[in-house]
C-alpha atoms as a PDB file:
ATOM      1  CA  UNK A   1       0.000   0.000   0.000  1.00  0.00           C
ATOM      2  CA  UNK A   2       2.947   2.488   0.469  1.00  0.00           C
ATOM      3  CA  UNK A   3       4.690   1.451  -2.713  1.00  0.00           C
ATOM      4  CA  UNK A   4       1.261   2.385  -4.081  1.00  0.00           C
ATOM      5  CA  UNK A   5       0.666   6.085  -1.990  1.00  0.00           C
ATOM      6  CA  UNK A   6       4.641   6.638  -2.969  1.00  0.00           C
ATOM      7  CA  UNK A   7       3.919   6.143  -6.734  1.00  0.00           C
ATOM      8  CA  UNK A   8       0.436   8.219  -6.566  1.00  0.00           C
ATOM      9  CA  UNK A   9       2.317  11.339  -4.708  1.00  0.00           C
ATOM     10  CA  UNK A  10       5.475  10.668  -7.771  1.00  0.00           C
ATOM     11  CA  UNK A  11       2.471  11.250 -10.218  1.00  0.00           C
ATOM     12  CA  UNK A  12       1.024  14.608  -8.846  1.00  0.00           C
ATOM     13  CA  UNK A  13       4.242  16.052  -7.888  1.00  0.00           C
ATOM     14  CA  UNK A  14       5.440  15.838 -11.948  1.00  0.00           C
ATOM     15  CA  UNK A  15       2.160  17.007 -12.591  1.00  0.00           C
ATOM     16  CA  UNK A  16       1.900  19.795 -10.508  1.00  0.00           C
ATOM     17  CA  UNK A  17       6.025  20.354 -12.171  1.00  0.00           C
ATOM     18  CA  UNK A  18       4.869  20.014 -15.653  1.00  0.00           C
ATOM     19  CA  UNK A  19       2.191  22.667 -14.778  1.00  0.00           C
ATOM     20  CA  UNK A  20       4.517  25.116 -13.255  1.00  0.00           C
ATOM     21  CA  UNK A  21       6.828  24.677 -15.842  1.00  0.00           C
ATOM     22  CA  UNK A  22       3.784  25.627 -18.209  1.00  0.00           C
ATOM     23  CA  UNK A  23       3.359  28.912 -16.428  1.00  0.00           C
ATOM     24  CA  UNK A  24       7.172  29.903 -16.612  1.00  0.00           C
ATOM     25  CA  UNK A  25       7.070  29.262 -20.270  1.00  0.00           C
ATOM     26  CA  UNK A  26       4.299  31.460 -20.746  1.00  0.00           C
ATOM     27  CA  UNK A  27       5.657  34.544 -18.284  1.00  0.00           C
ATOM     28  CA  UNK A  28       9.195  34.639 -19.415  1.00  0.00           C
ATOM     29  CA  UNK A  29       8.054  37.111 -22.665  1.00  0.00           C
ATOM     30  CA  UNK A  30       6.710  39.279 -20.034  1.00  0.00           C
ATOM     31  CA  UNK A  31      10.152  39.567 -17.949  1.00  0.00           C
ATOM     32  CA  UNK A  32      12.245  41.905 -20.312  1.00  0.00           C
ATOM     33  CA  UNK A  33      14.506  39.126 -20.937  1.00  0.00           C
ATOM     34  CA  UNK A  34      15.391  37.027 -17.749  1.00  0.00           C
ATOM     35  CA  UNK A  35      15.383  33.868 -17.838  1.00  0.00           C
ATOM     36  CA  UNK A  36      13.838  31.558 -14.814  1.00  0.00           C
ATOM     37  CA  UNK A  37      14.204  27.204 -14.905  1.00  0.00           C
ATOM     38  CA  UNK A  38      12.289  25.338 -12.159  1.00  0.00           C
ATOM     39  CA  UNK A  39      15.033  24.026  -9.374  1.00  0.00           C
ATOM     40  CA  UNK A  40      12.410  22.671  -6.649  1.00  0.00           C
ATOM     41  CA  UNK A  41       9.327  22.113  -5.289  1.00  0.00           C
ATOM     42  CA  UNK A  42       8.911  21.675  -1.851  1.00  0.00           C
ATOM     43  CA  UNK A  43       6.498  22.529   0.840  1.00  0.00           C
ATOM     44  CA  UNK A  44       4.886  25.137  -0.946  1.00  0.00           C
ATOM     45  CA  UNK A  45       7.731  27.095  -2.015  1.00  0.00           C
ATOM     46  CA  UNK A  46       9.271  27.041  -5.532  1.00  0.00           C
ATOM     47  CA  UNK A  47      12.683  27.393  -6.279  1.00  0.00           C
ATOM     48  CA  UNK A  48      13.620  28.978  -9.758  1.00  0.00           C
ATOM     49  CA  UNK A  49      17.209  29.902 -10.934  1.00  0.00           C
ATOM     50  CA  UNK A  50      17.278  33.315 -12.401  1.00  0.00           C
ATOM     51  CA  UNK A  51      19.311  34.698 -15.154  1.00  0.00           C
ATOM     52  CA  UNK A  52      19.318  38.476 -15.251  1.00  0.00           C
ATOM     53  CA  UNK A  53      18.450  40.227 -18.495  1.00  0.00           C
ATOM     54  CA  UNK A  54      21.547  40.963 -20.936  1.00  0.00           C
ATOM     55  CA  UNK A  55      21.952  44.636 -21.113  1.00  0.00           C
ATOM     56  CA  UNK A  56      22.619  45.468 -24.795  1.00  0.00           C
ATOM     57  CA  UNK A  57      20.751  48.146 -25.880  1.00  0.00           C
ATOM     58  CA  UNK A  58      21.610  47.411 -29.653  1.00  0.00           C
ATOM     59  CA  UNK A  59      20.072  43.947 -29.346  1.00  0.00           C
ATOM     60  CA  UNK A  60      16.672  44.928 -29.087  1.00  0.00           C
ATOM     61  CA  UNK A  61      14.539  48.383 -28.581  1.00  0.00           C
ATOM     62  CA  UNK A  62      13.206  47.064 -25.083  1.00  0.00           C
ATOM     63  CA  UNK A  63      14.835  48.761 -21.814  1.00  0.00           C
ATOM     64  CA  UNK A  64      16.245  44.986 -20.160  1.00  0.00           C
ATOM     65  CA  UNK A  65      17.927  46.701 -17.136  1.00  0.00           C
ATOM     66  CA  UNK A  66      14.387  47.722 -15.624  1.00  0.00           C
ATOM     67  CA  UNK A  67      13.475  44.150 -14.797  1.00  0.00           C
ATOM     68  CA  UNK A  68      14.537  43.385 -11.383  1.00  0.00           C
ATOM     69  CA  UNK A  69      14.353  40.073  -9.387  1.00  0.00           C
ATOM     70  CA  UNK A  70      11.987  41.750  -6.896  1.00  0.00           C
ATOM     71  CA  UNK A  71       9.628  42.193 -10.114  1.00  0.00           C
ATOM     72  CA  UNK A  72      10.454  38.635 -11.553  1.00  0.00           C
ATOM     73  CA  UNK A  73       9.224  37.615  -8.040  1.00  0.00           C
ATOM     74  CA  UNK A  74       6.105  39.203  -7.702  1.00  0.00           C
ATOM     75  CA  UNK A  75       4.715  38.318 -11.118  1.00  0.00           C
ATOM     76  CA  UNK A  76       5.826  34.766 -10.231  1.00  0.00           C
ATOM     77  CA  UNK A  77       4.109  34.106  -7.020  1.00  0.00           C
ATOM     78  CA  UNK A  78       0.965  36.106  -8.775  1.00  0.00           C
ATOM     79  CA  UNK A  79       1.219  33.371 -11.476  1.00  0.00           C
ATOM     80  CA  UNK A  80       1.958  30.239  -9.519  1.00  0.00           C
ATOM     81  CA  UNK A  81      -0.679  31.119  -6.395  1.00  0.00           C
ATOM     82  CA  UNK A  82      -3.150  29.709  -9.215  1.00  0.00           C
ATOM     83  CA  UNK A  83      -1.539  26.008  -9.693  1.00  0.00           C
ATOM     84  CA  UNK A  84       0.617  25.354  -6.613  1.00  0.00           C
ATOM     85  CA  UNK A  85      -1.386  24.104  -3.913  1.00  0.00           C
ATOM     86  CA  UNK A  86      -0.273  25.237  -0.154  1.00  0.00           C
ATOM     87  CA  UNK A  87       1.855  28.024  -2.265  1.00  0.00           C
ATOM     88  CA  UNK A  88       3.830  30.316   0.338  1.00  0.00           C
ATOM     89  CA  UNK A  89       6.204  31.651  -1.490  1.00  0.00           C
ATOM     90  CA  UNK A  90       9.173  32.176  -4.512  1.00  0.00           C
ATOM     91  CA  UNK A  91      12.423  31.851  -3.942  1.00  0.00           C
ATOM     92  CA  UNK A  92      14.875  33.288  -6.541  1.00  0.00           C
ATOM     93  CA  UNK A  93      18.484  31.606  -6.964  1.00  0.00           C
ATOM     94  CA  UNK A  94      20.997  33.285  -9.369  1.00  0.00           C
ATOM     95  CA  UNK A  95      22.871  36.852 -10.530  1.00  0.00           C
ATOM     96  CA  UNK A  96      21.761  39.802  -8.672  1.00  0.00           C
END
């Protein structure tokens, strides 16, 4: 029966990945170029690495330096609220 409740809670927890991974995919247009990649899920707190926006100006005709990790981490936690049951909170690994 616990080989069973193991495999059941292995099923929702790459579920409940595969949906959060969904939602990072979809808000990393919105976050002037950084980059986030799930790390961990674990008692309601989700751990993505952040990559900072490049800052060439001639790349592209959108300001990069205004996104800051405090923003990345607001619209994430907005976001993943919705799908991450018992969420508490973000927590942002990576370049200042």
């Amino acid at each position: 029966m616990t080989v069973l409740a193991t495999s059941k809670e292995l099923g929702m927890k790459q579920i409940l990945k595969e949906e959060i991974e969904s939602v990072l995919a979809r808000l990393k247009p919105s976050l002037g170029g950084a980059d986030v990649q799930l790390r961990d899920i674990s008692q309601g707190i989700v751990t993505v690495q952040y990559y900072r926006p490049l800052s060439n100006p001639s790349a592209c005709h959108v300001d990069r330096t205004r996104t800051t990790k405090e923003i990345v981490t607001e619209v994430l936690e907005d976001q993943l609220r919705k799908v991450v049951p018992g969420f508490r909170k973000v927590a942002l690994l990576g370049e200042e």
